[in-house]
C-alpha atoms as a PDB file:
ATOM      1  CA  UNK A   1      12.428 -14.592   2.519  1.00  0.00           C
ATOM      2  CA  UNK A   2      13.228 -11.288   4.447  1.00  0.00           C
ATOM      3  CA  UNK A   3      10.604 -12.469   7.013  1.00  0.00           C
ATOM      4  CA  UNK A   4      12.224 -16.060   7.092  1.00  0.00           C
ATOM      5  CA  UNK A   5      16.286 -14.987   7.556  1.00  0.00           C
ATOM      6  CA  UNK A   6      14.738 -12.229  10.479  1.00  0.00           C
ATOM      7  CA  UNK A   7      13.053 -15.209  12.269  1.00  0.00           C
ATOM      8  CA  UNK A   8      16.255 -17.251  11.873  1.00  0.00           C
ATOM      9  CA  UNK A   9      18.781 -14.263  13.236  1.00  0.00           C
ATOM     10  CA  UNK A  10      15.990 -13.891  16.231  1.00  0.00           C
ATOM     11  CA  UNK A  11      15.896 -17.618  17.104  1.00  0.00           C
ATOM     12  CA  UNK A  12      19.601 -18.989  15.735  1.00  0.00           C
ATOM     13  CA  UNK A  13      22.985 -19.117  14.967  1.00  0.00           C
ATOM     14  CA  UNK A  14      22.919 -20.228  11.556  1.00  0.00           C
ATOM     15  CA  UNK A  15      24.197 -18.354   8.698  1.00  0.00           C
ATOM     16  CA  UNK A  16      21.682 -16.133   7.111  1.00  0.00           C
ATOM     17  CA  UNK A  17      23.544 -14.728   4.245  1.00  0.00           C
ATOM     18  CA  UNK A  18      24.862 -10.623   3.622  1.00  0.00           C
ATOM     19  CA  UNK A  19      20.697  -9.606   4.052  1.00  0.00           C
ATOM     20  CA  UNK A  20      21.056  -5.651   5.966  1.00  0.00           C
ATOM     21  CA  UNK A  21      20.003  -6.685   9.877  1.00  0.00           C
ATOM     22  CA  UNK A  22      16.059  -5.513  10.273  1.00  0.00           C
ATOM     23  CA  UNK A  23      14.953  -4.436  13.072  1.00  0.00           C
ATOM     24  CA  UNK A  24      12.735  -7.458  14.684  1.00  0.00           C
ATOM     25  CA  UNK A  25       9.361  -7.182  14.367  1.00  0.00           C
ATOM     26  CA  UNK A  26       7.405 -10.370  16.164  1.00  0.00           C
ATOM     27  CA  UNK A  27       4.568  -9.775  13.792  1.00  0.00           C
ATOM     28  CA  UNK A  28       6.749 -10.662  10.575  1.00  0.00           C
ATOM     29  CA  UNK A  29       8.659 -13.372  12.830  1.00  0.00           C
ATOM     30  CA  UNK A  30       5.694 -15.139  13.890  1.00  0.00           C
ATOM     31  CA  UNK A  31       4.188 -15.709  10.349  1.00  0.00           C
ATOM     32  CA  UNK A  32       8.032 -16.906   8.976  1.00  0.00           C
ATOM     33  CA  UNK A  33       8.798 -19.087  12.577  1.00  0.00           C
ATOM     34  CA  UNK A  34       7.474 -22.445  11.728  1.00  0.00           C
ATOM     35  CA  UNK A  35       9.436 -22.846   8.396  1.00  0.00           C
ATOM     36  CA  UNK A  36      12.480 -20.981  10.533  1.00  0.00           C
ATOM     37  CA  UNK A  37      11.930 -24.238  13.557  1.00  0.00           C
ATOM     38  CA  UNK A  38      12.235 -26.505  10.967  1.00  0.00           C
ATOM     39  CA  UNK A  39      15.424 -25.181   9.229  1.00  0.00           C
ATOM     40  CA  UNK A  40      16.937 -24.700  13.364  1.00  0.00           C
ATOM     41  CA  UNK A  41      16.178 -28.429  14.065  1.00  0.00           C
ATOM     42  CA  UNK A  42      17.088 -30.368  10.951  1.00  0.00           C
ATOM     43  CA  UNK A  43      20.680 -29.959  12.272  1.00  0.00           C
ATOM     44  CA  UNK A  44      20.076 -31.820  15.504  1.00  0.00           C
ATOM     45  CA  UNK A  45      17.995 -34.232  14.001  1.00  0.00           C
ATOM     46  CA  UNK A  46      19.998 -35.233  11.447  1.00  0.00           C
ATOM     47  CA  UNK A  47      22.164 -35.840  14.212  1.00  0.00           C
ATOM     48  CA  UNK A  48      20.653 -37.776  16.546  1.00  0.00           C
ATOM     49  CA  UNK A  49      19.473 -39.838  13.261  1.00  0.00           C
ATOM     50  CA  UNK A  50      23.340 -39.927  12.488  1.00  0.00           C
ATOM     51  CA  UNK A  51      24.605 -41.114  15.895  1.00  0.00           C
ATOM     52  CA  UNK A  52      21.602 -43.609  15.691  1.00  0.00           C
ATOM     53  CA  UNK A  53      22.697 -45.215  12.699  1.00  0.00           C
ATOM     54  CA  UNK A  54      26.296 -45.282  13.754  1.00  0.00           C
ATOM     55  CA  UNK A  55      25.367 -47.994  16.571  1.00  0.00           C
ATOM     56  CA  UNK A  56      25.697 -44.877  19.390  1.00  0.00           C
ATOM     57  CA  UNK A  57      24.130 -46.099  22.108  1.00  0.00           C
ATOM     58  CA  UNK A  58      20.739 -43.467  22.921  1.00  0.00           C
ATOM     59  CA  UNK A  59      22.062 -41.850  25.606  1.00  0.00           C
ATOM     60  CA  UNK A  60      24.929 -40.518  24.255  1.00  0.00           C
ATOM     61  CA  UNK A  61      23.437 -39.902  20.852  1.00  0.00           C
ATOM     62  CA  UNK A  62      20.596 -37.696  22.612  1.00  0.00           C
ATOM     63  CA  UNK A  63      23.764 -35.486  23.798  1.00  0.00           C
ATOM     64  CA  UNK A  64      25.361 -35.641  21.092  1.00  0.00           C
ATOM     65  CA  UNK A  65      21.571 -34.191  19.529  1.00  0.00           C
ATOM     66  CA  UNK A  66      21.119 -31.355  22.919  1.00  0.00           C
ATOM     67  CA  UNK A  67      24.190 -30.317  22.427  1.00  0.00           C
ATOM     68  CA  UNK A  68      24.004 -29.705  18.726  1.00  0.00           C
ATOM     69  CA  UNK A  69      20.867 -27.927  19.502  1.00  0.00           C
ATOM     70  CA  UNK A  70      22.514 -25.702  22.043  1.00  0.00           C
ATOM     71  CA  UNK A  71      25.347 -24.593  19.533  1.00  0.00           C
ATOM     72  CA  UNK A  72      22.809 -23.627  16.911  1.00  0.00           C
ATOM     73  CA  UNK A  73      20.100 -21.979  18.235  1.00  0.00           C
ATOM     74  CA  UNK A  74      22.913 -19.922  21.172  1.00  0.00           C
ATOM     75  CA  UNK A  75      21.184 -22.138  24.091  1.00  0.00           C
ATOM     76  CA  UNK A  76      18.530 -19.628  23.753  1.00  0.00           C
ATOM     77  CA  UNK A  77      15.679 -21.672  25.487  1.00  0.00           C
ATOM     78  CA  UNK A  78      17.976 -22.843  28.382  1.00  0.00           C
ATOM     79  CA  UNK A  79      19.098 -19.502  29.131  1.00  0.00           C
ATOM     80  CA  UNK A  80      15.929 -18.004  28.895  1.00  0.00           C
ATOM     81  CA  UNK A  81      14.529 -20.980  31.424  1.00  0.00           C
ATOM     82  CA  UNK A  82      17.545 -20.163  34.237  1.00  0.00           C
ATOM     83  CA  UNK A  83      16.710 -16.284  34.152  1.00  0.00           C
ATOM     84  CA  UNK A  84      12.528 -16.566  34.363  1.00  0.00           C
ATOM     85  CA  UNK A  85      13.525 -19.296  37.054  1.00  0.00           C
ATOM     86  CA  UNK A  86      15.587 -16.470  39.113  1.00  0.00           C
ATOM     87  CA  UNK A  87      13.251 -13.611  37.799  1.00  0.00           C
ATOM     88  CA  UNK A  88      10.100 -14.521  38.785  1.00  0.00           C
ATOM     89  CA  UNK A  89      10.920 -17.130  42.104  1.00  0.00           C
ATOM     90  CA  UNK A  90      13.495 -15.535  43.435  1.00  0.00           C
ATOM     91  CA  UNK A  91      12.397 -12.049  43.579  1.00  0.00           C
ATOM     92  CA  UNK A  92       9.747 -10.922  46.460  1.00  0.00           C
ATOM     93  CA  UNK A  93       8.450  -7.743  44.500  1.00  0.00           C
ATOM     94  CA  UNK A  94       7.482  -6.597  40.752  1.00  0.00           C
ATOM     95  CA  UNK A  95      10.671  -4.480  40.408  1.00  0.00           C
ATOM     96  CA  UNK A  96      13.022  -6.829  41.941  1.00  0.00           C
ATOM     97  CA  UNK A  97      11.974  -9.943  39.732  1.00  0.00           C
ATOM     98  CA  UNK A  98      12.403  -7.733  36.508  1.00  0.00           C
ATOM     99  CA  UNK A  99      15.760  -6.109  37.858  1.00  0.00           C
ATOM    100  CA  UNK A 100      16.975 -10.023  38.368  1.00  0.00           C
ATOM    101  CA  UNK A 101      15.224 -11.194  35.094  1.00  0.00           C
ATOM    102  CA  UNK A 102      17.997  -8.416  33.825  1.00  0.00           C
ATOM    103  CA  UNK A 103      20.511  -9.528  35.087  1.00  0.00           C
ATOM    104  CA  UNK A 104      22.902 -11.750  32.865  1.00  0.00           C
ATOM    105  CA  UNK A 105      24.307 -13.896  36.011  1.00  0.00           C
ATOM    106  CA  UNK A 106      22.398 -17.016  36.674  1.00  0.00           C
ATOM    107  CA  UNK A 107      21.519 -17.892  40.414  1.00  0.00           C
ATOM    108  CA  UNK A 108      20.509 -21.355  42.080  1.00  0.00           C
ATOM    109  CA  UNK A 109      16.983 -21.115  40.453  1.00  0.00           C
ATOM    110  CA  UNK A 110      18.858 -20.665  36.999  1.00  0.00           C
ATOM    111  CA  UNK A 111      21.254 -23.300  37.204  1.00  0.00           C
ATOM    112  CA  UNK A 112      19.267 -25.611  38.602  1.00  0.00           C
ATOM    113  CA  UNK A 113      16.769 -24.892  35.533  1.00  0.00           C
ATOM    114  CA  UNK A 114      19.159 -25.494  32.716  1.00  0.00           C
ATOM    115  CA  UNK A 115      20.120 -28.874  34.304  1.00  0.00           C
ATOM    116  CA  UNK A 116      16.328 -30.175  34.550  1.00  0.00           C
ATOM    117  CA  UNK A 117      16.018 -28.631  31.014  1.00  0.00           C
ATOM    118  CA  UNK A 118      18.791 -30.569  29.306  1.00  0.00           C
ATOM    119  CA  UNK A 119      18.102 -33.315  31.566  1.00  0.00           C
ATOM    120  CA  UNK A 120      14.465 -33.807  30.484  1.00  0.00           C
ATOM    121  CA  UNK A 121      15.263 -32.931  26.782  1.00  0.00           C
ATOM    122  CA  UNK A 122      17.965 -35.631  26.707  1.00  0.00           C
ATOM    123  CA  UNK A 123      16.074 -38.212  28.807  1.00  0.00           C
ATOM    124  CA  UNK A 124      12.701 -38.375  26.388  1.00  0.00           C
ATOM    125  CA  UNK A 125      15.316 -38.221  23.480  1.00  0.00           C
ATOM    126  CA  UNK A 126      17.213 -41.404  24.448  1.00  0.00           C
ATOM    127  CA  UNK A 127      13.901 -43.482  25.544  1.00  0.00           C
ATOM    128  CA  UNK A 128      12.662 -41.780  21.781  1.00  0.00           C
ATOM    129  CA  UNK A 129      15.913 -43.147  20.039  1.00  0.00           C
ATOM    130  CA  UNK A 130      15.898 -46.212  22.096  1.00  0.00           C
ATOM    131  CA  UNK A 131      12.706 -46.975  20.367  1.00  0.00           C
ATOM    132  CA  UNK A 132      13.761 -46.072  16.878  1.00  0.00           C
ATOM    133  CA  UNK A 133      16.080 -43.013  15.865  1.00  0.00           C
ATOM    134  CA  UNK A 134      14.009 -41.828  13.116  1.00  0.00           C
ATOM    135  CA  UNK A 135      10.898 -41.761  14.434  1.00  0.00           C
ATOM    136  CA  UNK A 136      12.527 -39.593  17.998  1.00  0.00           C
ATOM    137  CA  UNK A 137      13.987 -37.160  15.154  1.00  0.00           C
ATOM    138  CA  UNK A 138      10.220 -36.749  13.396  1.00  0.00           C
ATOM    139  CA  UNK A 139       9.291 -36.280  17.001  1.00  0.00           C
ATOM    140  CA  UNK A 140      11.365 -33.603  18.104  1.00  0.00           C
ATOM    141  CA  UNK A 141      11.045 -31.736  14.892  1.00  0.00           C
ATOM    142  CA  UNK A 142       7.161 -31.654  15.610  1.00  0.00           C
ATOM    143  CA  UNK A 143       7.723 -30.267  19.018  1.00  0.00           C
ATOM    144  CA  UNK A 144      10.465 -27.548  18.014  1.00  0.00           C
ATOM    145  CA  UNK A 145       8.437 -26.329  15.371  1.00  0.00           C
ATOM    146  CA  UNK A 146       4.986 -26.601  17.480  1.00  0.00           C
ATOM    147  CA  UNK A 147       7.048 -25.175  20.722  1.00  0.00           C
ATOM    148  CA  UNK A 148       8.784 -22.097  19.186  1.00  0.00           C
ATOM    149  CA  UNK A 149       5.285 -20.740  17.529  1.00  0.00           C
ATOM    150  CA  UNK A 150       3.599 -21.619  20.685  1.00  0.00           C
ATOM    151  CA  UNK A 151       5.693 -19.812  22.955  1.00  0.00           C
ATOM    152  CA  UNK A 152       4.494 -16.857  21.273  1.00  0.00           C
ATOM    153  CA  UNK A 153       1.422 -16.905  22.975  1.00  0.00           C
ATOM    154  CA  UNK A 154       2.680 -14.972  25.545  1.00  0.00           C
ATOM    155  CA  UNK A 155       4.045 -11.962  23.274  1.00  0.00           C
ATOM    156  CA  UNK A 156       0.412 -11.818  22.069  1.00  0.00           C
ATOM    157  CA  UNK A 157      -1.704 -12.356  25.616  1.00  0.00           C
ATOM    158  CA  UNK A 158       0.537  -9.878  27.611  1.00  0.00           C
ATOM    159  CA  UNK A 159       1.943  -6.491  26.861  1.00  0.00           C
ATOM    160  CA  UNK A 160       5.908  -5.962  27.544  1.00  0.00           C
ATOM    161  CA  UNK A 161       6.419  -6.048  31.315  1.00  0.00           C
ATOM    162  CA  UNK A 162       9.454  -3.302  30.432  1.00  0.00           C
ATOM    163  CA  UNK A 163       9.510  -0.715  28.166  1.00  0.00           C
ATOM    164  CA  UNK A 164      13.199  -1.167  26.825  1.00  0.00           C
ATOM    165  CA  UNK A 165      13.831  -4.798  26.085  1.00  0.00           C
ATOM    166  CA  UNK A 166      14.045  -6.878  23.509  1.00  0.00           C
ATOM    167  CA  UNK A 167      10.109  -8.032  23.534  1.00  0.00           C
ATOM    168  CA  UNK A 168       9.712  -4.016  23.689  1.00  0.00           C
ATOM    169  CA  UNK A 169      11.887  -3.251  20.456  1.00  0.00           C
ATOM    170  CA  UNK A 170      10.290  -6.335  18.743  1.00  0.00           C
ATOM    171  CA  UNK A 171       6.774  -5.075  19.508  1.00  0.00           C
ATOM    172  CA  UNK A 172       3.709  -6.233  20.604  1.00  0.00           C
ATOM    173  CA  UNK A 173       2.291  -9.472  18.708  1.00  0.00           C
ATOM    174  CA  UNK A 174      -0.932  -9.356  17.246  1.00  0.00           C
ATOM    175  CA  UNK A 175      -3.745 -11.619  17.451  1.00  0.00           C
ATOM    176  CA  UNK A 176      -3.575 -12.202  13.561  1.00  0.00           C
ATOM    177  CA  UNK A 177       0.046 -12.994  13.080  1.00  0.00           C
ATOM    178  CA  UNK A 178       0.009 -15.045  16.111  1.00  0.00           C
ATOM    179  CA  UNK A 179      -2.697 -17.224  14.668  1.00  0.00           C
ATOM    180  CA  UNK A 180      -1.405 -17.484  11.178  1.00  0.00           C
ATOM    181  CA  UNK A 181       2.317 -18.572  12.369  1.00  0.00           C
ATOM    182  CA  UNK A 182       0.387 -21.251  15.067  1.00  0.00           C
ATOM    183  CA  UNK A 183      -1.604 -22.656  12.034  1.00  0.00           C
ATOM    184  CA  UNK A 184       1.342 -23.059   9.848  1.00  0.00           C
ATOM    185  CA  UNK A 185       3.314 -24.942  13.360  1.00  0.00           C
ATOM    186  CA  UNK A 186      -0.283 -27.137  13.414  1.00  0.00           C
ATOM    187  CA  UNK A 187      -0.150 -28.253  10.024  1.00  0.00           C
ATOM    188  CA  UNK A 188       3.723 -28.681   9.791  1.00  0.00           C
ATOM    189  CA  UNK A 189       4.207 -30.524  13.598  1.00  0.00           C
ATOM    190  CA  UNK A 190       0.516 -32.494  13.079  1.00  0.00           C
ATOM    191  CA  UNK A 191       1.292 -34.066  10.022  1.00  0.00           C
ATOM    192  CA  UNK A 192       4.935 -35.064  11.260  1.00  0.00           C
ATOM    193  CA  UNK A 193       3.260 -36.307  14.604  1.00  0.00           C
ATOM    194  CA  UNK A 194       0.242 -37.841  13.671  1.00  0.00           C
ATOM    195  CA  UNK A 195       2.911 -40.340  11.333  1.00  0.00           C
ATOM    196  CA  UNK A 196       4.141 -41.865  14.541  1.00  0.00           C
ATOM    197  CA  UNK A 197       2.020 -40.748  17.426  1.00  0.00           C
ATOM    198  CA  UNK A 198      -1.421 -41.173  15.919  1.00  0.00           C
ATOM    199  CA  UNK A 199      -3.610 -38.858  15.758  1.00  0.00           C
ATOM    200  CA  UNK A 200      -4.838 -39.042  19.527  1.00  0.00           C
ATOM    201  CA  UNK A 201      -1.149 -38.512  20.773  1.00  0.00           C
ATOM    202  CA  UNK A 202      -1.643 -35.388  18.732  1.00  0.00           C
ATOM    203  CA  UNK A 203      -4.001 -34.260  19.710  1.00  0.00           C
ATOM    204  CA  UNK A 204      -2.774 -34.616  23.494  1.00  0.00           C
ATOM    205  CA  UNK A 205       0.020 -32.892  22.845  1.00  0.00           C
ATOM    206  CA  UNK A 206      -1.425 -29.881  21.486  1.00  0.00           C
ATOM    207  CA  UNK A 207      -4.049 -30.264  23.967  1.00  0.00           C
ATOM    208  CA  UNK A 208      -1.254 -30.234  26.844  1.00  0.00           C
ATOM    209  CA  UNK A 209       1.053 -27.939  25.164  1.00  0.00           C
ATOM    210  CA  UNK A 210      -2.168 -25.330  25.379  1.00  0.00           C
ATOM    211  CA  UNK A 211      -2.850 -25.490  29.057  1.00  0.00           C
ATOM    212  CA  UNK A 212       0.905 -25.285  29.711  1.00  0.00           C
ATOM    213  CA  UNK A 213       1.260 -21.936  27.921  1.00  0.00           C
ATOM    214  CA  UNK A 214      -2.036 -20.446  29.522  1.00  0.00           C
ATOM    215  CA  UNK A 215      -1.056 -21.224  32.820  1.00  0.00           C
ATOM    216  CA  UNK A 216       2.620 -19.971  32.656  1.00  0.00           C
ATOM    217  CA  UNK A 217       0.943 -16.533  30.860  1.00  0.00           C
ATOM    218  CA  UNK A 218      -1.234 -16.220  33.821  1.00  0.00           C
ATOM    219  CA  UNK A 219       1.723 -16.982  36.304  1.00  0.00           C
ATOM    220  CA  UNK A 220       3.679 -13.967  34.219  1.00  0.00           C
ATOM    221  CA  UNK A 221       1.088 -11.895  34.622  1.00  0.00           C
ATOM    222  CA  UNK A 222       0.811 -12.172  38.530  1.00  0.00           C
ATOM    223  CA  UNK A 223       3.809 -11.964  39.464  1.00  0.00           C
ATOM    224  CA  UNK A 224       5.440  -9.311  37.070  1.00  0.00           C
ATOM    225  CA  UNK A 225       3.124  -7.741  35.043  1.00  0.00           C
ATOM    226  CA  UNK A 226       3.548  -8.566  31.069  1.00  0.00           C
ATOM    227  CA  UNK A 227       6.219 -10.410  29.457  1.00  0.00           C
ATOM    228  CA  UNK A 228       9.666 -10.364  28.106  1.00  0.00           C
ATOM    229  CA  UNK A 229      12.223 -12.177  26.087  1.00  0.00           C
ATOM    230  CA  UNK A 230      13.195 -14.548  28.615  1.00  0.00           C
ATOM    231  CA  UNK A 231       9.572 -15.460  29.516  1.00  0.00           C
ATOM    232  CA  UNK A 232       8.952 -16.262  25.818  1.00  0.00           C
ATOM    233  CA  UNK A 233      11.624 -18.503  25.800  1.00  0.00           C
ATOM    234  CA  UNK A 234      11.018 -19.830  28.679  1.00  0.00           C
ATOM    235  CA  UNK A 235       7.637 -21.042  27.425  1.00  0.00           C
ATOM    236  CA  UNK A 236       8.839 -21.923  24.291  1.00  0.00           C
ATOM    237  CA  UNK A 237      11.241 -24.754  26.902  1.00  0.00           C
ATOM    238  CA  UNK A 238       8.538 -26.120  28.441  1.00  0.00           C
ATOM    239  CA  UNK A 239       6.452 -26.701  25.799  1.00  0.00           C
ATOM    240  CA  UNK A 240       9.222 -28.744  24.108  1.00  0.00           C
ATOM    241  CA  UNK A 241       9.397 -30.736  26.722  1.00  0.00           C
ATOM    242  CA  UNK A 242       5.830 -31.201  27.391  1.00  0.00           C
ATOM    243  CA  UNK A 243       5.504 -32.420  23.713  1.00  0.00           C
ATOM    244  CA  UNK A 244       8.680 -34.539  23.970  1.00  0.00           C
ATOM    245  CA  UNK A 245       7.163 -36.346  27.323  1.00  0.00           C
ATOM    246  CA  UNK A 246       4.181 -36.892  25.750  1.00  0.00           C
ATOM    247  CA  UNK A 247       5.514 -38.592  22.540  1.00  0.00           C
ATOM    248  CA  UNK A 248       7.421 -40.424  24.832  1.00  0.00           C
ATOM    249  CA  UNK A 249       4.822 -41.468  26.777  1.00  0.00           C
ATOM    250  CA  UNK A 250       3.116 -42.895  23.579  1.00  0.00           C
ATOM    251  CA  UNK A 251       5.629 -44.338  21.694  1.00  0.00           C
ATOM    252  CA  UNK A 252       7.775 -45.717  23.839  1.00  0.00           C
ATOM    253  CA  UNK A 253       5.861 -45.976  27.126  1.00  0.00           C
END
């Protein structure tokens, strides 16, 4: 339970009771995250299901679902996304892209990141909910749950491009709790994915979701070092949305 409310207060907004604040540990969080995604995204699901029902028409209910997501996990992801966008392409040198990955402002890179984030999360959500409302809410509560765990991967492949941030303070991952948490987000997202996307879609999905992470570790690596907090979450973006594209691409394509 400890384990669960620290991955909660590390990846959310939602109320997590009078528990003393721990210090984060990503070893503890990783192991707790998948049953944490699920409790973040019922919210916005149970929206988007809601707006469905209503007779909302999919675009809007898809908003009505992003934006939902945005209040209750802080628009984490997205703002993660806009600084590794500045950090790492708008820098020329090691020190410079972790100085800018620092900084709280958001350049062109940035904005222009959140906007293609929330534009590609609410564009596969609508053609989802277009096709049926419950079946885009199973599918985006497969690929929060199998996005959060594996944008971990990162934490565990690289050490902590700074030794005072928040990936520094919340240690280095290890190889263990990494794999327990990303077996747990396997068996949870599978079995909700497999329901509507066969199990070929989810197996492309995973399959996808695995390169995407490698190649954006590598990418880190080259061009600052290691990793941080934003470059987690930055992963943990783009592996939503590769999942999301790719249930669209089966269900409703």
């Amino acid at each position: 339970m400890t384990d669960l409310v620290m991955a909660l207060r590390f990846f959310s907004r939602l109320p997590t009771g009078g528990l003393p604040h721990a210090l984060p540990n990503l070893d503890r969080i990783a192991r707790a995250l998948p049953l944490a995604s699920l409790l973040i995204g019922i919210v916005p699901a149970g929206v988007l299901m809601a707006c469905t029902a209503a007779g909302f028409p999919p675009l809007f209910s898809a908003i009505a679902a992003v934006a939902c997501s945005a209040m209750v996990t802080g628009a984490m992801s997205e703002d993660a996304m806009a600084d590794a966008a500045d950090g790492l392409f708008g820098g020329n040198s090691v020190e410079r892209r972790l100085d800018i990955l620092k900084d709280s402002r958001h350049g062109t890179y940035g904005v222009l990141a959140i906007v293609l984030v929330v534009g590609f999360k609410v564009a596969t959500l609508s053609a989802l909910t277009a096709h049926d409302g419950v079946t885009a809410a199973m599918a985006w509560l497969a690929a929060g749950v199998l996005a959060r765990s594996g944008g971990l991967y990162i934490a565990m492949a690289l050490p902590p491009a700074r030794a005072n941030g928040a990936s520094a303070t919340a240690g280095r991952l290890s190889g263990n709790a990494f794999t327990v948490g990303l077996v747990l987000a396997l068996v949870i997202a599978g079995g909700l994915a497999v329901v509507f996307a066969g199990l070929l879609g989810a197996v492309v999905g995973v399959v996808l979701a695995s390169g995407i992470a490698f190649g954006w570790t590598r990418l880190c690596d080259r061009l600052v070092g290691g990793q941080t907090g934003d470059l987690i979450g930055a992963l943990q973006a783009l592996l939503e949305i590769a999942l999301l594209a790719t249930f669209m691409r089966i269900i409703a394509g």
